[in-house]
N, C-alpha and C. Protein backbone atom coordinates (compact mmCIF):
# COMPACT_ATOMS: atom_id res chain seq x y z
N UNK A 1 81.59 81.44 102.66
CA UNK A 1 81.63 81.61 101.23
C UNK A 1 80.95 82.92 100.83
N UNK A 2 79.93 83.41 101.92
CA UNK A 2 78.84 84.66 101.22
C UNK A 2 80.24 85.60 101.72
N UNK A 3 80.90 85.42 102.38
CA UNK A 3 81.61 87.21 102.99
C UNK A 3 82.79 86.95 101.78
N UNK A 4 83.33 86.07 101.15
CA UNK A 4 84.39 86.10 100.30
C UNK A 4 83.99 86.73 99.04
N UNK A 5 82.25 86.32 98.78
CA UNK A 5 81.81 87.09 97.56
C UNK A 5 81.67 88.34 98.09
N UNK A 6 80.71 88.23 98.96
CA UNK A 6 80.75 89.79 99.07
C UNK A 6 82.17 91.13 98.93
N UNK A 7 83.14 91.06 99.87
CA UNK A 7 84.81 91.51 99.44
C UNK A 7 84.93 91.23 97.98
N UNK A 8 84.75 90.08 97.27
CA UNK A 8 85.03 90.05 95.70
C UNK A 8 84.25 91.00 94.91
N UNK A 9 83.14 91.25 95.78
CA UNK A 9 81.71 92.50 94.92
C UNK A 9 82.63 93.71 95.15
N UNK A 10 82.67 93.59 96.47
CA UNK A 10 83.39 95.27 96.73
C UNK A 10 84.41 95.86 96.08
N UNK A 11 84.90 95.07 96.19
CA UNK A 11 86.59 95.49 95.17
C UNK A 11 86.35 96.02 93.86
N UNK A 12 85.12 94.80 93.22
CA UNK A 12 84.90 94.92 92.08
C UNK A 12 84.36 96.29 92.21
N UNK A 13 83.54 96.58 93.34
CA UNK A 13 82.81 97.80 93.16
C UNK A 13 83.60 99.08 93.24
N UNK A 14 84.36 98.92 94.12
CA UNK A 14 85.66 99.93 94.69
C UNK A 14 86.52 100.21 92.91
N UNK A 15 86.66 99.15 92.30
CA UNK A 15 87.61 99.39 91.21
C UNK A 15 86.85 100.13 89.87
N UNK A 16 85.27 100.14 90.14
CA UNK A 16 84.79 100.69 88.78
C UNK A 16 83.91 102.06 89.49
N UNK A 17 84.74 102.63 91.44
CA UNK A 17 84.35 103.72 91.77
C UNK A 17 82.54 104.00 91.98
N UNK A 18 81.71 102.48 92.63
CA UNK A 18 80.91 102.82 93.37
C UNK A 18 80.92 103.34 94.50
N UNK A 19 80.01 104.12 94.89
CA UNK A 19 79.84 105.15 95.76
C UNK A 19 79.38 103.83 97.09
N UNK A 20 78.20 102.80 96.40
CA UNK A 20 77.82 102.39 97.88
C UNK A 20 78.97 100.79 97.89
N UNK A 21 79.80 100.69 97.08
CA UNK A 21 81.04 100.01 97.76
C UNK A 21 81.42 100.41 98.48
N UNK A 22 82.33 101.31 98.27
CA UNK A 22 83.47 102.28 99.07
C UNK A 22 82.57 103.00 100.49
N UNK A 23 81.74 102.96 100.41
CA UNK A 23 80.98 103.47 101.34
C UNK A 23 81.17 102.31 102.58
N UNK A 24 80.59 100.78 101.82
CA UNK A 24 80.45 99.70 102.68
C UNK A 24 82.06 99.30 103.29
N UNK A 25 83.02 99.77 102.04
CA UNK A 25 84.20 99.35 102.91
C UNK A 25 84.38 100.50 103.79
N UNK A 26 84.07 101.55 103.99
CA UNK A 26 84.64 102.46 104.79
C UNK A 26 83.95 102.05 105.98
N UNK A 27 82.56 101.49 106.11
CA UNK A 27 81.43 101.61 107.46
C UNK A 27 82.43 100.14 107.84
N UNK A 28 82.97 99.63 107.48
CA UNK A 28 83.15 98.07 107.85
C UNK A 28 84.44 98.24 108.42
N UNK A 29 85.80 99.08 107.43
CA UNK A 29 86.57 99.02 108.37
C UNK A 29 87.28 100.16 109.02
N UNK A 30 86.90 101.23 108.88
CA UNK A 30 87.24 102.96 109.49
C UNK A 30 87.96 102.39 110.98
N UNK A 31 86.84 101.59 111.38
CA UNK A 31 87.22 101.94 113.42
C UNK A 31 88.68 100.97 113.62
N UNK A 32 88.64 99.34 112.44
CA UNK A 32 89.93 99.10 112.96
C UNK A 32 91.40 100.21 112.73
N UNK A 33 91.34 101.08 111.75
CA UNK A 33 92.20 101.92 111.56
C UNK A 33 92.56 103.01 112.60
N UNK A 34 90.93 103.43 112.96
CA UNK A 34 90.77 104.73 113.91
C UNK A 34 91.68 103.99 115.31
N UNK A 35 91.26 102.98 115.70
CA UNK A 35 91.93 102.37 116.75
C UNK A 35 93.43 102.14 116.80
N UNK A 36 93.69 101.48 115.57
CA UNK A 36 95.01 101.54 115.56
C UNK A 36 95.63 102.93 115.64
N UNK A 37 95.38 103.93 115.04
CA UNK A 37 95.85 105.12 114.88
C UNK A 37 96.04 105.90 116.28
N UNK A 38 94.66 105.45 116.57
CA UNK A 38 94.67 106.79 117.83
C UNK A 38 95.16 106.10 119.05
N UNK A 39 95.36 104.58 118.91
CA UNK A 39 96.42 104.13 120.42
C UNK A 39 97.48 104.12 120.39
N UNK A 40 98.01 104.62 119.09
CA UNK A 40 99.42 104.47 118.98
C UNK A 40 99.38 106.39 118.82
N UNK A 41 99.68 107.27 119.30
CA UNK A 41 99.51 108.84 119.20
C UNK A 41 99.01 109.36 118.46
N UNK A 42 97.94 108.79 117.87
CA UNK A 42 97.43 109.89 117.04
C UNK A 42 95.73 110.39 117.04
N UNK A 43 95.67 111.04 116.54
CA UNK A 43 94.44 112.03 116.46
C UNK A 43 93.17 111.21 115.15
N UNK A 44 91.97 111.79 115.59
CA UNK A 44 91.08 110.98 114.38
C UNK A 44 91.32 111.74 113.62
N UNK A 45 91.67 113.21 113.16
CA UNK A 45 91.78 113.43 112.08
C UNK A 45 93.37 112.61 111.01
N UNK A 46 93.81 112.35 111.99
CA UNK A 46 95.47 110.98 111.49
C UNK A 46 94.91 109.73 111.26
N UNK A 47 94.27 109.52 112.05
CA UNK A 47 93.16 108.32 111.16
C UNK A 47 92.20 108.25 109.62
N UNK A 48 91.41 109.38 109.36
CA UNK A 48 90.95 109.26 108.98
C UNK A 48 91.97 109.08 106.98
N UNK A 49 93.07 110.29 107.62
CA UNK A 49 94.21 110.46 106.37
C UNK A 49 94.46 109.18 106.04
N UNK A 50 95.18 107.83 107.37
CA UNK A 50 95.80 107.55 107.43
C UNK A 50 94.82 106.23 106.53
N UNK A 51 93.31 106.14 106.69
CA UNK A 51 92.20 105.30 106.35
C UNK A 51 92.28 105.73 104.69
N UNK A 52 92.28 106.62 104.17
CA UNK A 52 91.83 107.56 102.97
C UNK A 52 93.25 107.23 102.26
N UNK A 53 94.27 106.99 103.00
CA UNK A 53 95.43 106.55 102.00
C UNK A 53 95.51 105.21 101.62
N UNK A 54 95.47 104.27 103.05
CA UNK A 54 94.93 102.96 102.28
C UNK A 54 93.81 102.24 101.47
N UNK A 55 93.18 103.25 101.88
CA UNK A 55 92.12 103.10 100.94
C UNK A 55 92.05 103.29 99.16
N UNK A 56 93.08 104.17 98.93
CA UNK A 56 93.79 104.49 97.84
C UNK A 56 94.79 103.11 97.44
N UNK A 57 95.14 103.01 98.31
CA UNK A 57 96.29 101.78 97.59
C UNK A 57 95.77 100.83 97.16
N UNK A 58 94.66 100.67 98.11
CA UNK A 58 93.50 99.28 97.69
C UNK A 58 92.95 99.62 96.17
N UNK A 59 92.76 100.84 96.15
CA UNK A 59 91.68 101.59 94.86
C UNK A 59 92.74 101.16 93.58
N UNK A 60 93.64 101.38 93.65
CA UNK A 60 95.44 101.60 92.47
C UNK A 60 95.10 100.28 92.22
N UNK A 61 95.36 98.95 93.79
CA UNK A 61 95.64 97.88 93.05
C UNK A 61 94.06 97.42 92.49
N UNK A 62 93.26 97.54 92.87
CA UNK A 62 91.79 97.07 92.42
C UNK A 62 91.96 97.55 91.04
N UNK A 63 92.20 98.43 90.22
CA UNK A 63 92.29 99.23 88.85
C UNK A 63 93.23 98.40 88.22
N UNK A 64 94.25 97.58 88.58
CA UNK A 64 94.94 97.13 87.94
C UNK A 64 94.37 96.16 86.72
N UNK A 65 93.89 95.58 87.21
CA UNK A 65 92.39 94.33 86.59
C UNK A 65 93.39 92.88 87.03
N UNK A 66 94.75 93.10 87.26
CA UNK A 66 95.17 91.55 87.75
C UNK A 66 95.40 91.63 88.69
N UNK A 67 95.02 92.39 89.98
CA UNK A 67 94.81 92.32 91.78
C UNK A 67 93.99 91.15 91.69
N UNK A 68 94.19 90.31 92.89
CA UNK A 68 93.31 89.31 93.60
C UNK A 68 93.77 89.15 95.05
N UNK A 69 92.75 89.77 95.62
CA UNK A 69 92.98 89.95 97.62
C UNK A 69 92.62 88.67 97.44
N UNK A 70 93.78 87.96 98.29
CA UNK A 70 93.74 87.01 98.67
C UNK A 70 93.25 86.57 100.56
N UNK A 71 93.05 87.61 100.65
CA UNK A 71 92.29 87.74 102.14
C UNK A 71 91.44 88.50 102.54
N UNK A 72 90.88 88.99 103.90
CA UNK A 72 89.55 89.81 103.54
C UNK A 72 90.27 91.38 103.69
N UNK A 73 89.34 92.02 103.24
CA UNK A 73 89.49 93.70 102.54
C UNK A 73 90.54 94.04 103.97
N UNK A 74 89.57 94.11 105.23
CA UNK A 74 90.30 94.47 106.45
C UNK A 74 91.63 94.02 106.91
N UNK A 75 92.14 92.94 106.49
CA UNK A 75 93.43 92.15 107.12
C UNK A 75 94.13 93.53 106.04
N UNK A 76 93.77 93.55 104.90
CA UNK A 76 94.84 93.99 103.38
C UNK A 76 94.62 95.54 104.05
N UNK A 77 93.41 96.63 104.57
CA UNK A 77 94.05 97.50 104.67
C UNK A 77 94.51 98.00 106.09
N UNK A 78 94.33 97.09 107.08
CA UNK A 78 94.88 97.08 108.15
C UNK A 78 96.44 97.21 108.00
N UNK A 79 97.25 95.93 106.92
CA UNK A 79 98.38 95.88 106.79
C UNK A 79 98.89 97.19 106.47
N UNK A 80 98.19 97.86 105.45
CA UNK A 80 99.03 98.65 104.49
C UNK A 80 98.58 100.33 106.05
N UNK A 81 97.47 100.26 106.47
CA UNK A 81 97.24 101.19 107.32
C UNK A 81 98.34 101.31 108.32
N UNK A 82 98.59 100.53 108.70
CA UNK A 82 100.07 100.09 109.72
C UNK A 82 101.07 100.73 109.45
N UNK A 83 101.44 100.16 108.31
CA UNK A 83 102.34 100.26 107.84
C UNK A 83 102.48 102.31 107.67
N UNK A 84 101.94 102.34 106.85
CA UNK A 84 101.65 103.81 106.51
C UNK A 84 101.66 104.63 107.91
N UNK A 85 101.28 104.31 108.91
CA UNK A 85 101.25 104.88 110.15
C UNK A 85 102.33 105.16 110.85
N UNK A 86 103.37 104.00 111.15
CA UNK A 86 104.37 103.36 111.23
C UNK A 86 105.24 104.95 110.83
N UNK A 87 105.70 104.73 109.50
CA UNK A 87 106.14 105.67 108.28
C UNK A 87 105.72 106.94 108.92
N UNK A 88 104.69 107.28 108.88
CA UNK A 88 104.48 108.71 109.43
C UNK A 88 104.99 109.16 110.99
N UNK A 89 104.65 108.37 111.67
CA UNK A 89 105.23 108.22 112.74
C UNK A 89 106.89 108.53 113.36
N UNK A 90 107.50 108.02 112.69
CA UNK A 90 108.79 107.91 112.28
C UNK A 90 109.40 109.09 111.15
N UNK A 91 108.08 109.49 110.28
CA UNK A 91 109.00 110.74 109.87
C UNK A 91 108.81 112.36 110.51
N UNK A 92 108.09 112.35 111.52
CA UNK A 92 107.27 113.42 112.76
C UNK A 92 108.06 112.62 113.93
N UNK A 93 109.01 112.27 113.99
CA UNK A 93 109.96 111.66 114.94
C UNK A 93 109.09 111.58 116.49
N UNK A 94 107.94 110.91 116.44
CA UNK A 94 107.39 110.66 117.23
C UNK A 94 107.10 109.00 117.76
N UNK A 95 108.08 108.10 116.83
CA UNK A 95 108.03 107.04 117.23
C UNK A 95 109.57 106.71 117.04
N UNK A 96 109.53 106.02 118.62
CA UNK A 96 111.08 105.25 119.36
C UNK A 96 111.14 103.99 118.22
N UNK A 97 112.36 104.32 117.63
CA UNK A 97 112.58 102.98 116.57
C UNK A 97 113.17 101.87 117.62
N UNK A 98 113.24 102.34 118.74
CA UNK A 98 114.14 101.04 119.69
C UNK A 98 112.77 100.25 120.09
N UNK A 99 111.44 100.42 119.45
CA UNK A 99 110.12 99.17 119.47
C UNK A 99 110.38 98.15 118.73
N UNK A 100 111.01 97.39 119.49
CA UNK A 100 110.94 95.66 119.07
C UNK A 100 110.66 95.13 117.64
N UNK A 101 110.68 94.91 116.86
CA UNK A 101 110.11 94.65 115.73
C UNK A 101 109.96 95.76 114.37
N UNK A 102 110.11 96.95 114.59
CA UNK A 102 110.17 98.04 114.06
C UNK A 102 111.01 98.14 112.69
N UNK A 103 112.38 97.58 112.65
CA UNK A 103 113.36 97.45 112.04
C UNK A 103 112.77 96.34 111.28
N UNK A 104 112.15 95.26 111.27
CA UNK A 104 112.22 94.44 110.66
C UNK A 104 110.59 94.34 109.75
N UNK A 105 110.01 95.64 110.54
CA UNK A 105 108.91 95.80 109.50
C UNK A 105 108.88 95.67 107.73
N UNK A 106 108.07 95.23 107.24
CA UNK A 106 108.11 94.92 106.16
C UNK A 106 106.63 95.53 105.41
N UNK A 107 107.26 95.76 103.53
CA UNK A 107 106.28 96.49 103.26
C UNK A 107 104.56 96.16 103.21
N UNK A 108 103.56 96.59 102.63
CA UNK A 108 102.68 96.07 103.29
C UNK A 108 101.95 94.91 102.10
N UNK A 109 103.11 94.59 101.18
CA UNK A 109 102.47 93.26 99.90
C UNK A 109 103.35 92.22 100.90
N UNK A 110 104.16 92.44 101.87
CA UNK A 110 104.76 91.24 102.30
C UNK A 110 103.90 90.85 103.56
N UNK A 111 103.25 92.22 104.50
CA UNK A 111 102.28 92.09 105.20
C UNK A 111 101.30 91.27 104.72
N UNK A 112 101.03 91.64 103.47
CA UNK A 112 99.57 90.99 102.96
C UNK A 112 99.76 89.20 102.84
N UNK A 113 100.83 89.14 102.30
CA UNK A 113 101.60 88.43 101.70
C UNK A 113 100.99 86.90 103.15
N UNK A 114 101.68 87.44 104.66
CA UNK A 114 101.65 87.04 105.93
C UNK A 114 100.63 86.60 106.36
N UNK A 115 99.85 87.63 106.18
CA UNK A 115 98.42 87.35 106.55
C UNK A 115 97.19 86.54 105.70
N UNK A 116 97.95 86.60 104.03
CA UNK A 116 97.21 85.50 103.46
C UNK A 116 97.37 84.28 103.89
N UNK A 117 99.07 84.16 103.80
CA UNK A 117 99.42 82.85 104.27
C UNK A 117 98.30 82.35 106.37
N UNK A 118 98.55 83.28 106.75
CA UNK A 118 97.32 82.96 108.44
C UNK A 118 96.12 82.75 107.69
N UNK A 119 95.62 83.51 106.87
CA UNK A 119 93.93 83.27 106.47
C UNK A 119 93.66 82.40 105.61
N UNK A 120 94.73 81.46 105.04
CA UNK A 120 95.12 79.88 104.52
C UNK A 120 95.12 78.98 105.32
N UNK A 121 95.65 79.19 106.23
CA UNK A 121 96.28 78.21 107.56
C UNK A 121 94.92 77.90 108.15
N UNK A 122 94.04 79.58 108.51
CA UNK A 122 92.65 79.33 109.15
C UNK A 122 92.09 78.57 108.37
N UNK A 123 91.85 78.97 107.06
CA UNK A 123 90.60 77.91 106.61
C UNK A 123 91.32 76.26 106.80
N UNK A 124 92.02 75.78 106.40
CA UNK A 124 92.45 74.65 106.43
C UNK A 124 92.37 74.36 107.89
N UNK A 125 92.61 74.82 108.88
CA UNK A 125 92.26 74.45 110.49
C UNK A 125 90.66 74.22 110.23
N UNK A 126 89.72 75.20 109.70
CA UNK A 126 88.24 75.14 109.58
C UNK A 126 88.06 73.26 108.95
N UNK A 127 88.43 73.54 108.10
CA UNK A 127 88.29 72.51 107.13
C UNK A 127 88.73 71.28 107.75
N UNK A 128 90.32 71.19 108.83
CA UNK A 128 90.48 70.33 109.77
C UNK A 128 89.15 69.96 110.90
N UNK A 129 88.62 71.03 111.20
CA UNK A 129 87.82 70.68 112.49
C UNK A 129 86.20 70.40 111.41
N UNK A 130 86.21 70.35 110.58
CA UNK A 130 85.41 69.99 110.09
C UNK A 130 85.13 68.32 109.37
N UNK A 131 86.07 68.43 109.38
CA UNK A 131 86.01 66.88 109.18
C UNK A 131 86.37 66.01 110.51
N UNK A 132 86.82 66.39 111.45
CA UNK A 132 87.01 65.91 112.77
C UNK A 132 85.62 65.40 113.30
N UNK A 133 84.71 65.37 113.59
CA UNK A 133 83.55 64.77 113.87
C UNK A 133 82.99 65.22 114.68
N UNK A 134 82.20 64.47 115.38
CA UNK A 134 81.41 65.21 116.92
C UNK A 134 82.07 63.38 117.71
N UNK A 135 82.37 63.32 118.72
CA UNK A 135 81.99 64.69 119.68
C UNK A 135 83.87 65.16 120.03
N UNK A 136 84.47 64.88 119.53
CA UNK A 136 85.87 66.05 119.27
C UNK A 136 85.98 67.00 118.91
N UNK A 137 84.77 67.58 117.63
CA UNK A 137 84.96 68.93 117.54
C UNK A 137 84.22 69.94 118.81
N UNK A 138 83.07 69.36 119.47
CA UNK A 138 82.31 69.70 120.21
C UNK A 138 83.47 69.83 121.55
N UNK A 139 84.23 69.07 121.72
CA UNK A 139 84.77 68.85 123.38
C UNK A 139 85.92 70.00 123.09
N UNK A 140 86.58 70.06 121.70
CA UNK A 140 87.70 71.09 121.68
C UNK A 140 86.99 72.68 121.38
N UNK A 141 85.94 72.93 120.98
CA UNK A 141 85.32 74.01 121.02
C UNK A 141 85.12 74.57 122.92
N UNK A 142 84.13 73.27 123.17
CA UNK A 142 84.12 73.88 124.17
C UNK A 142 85.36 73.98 125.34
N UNK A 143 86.52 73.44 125.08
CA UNK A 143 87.70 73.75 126.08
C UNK A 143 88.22 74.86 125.31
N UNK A 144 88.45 75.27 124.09
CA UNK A 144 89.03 76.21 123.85
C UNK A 144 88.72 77.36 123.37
N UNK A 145 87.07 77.74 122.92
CA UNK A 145 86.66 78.70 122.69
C UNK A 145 85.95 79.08 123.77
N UNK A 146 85.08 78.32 124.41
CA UNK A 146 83.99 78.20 125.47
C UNK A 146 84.94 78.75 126.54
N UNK A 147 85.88 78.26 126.62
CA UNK A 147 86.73 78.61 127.99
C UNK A 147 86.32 77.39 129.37
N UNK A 148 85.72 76.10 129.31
CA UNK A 148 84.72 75.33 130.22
C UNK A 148 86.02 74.64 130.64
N UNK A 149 85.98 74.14 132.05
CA UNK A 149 87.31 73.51 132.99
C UNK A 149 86.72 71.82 132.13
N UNK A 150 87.55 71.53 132.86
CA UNK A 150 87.96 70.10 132.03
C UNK A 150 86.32 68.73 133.10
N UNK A 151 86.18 69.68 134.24
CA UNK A 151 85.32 68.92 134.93
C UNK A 151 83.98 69.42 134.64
N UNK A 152 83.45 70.54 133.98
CA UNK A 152 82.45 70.66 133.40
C UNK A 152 82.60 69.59 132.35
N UNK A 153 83.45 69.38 131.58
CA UNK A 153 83.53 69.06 129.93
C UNK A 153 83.03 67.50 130.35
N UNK A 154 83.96 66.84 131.34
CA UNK A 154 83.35 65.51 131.76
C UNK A 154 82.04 65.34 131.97
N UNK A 155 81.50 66.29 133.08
CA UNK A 155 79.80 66.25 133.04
C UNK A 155 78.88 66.61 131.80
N UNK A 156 79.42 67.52 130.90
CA UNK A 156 78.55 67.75 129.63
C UNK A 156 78.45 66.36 128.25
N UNK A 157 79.66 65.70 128.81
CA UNK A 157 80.15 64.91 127.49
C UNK A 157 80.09 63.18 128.43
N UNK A 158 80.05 63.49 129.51
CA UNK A 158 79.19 61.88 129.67
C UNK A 158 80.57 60.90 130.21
N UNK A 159 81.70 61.73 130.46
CA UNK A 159 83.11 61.12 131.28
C UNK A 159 82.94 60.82 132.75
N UNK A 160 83.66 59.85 133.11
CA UNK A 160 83.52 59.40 134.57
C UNK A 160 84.46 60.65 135.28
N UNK A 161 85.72 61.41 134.81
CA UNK A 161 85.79 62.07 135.62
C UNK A 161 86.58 63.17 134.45
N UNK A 162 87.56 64.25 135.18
CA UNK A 162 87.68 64.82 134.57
C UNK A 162 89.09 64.57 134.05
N UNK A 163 89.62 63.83 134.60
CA UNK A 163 91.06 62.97 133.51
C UNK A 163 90.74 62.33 132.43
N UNK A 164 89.36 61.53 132.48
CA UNK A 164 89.39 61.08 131.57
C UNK A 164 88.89 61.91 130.27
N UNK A 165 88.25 63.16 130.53
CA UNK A 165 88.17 63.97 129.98
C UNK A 165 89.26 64.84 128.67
N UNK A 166 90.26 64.79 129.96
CA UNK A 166 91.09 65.36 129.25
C UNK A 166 92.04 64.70 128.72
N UNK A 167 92.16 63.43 128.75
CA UNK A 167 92.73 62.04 127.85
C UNK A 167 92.16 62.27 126.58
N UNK A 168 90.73 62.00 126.32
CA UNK A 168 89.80 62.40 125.59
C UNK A 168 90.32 63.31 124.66
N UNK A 169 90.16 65.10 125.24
CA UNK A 169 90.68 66.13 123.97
C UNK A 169 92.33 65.95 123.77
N UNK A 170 92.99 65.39 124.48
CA UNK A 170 94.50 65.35 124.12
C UNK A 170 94.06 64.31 122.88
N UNK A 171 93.50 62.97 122.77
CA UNK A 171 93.06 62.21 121.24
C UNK A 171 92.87 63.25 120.53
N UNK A 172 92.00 63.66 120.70
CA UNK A 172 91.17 63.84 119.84
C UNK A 172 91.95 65.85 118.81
N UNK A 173 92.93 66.40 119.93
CA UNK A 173 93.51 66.96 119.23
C UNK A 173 94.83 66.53 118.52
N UNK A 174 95.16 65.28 118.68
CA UNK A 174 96.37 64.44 117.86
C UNK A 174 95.35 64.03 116.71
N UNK A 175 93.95 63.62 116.91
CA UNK A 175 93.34 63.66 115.29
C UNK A 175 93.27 64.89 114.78
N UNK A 176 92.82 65.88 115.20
CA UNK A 176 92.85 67.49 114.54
C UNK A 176 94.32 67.63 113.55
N UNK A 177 95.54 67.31 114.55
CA UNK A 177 96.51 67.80 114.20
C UNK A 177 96.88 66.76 112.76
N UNK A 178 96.74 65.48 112.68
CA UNK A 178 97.03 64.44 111.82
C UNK A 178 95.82 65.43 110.89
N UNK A 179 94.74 65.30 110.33
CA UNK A 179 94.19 65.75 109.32
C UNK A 179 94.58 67.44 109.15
N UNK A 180 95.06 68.26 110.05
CA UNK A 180 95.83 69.67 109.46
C UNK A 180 96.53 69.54 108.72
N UNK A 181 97.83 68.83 108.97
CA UNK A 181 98.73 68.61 108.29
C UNK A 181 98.52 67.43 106.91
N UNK A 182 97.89 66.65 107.48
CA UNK A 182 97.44 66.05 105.83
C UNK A 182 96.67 67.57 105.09
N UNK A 183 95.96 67.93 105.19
CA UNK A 183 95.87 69.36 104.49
C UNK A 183 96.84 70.30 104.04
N UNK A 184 96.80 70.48 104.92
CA UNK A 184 98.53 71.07 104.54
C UNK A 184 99.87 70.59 103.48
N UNK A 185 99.84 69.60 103.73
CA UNK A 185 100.84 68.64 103.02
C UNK A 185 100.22 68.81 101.41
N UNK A 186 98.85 68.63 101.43
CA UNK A 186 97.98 68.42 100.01
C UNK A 186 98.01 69.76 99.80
N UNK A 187 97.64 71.26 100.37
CA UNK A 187 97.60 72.34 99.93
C UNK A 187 99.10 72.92 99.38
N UNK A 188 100.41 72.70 100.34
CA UNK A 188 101.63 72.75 99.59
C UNK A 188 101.94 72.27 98.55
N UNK A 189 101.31 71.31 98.11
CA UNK A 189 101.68 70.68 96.52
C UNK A 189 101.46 71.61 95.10
């Protein structure tokens, strides 16, 4: 909840042209841009343009007074950075349009658009594993973030072996999945 206000400060701050907003969005997201930029052919000074333009688009829609990022600052100028890259790329005929997906790129409010809809989906997964309990949220953390074999998970969680283990998170992710979709079902309405 503090990082959603905070992005809601920034914008606000970005749209009435504070210096230590725009500052904080630049220190926060410069390198995902620089990265994208410079693994796909380009130079940091193509980054930094390429940062300084989306950063502008963000600035236009923040001024509007009826913008509302519906996701965090970085997903929105990642999209539009892409995108913009993409475009340049393609008009310095330095990018093969025969890359997979290229053609079907889309602009970057439909990008945004995408990625709100994923950073919806996440919280409601949050909100799923949050009401899921212990020790299911505990056994699917640790098989799927932790990376732990299924015969650790038995010895940490008190299973006779490690089938029964994994009987265990197969339940217990058919409860995950039953309360997602009851979320889901209630958030589509």
């Amino acid at each position: 909840m503090d990082n959603i206000l905070k992005e809601q400060e920034l914008i606000r701050g970005l749209s009435l042209n504070d210096k230590k907003a725009v500052a904080c969005i630049y220190e926060d997201n410069y390198s995902l841009i620089r990265n994208l930029v410079v693994r796909n052919n380009g130079t940091e000074d193509d980054a930094k343009d390429i940062f300084q333009e989306a950063l502008i688009v963000l600035y236009e829609k923040s001024k509007t007074g009826s913008f509302e990022l519906n996701c965090q600052i970085k997903t929105y100028l990642y999209a539009v950075g892409r995108r913009l890259w993409l475009k340049r790329l393609q008009y310095n005929n330095r990018y093969d349009l025969q890359v997979p997906g290229f053609e079907d790129s889309v602009h970057p409010e439909e990008d945004l658009e995408l990625h709100e809809k994923r950073n919806n989906e996440f919280g409601m997964m949050e909100h799923a594993l949050s009401d899921l309990g212990e020790p299911c949220r505990s056994l699917l953390e640790a098989y799927y973030m932790q990376k732990q074999n299924m015969q650790d998970i038995a010895v940490r969680f008190g299973y006779t072996n490690a089938d029964n283990a994994k009987n265990q998170k197969y339940k217990c992710l058919l409860r995950l999945r039953k309360l997602f979709f009851a979320q889901y079902k209630k958030e589509g309405k």
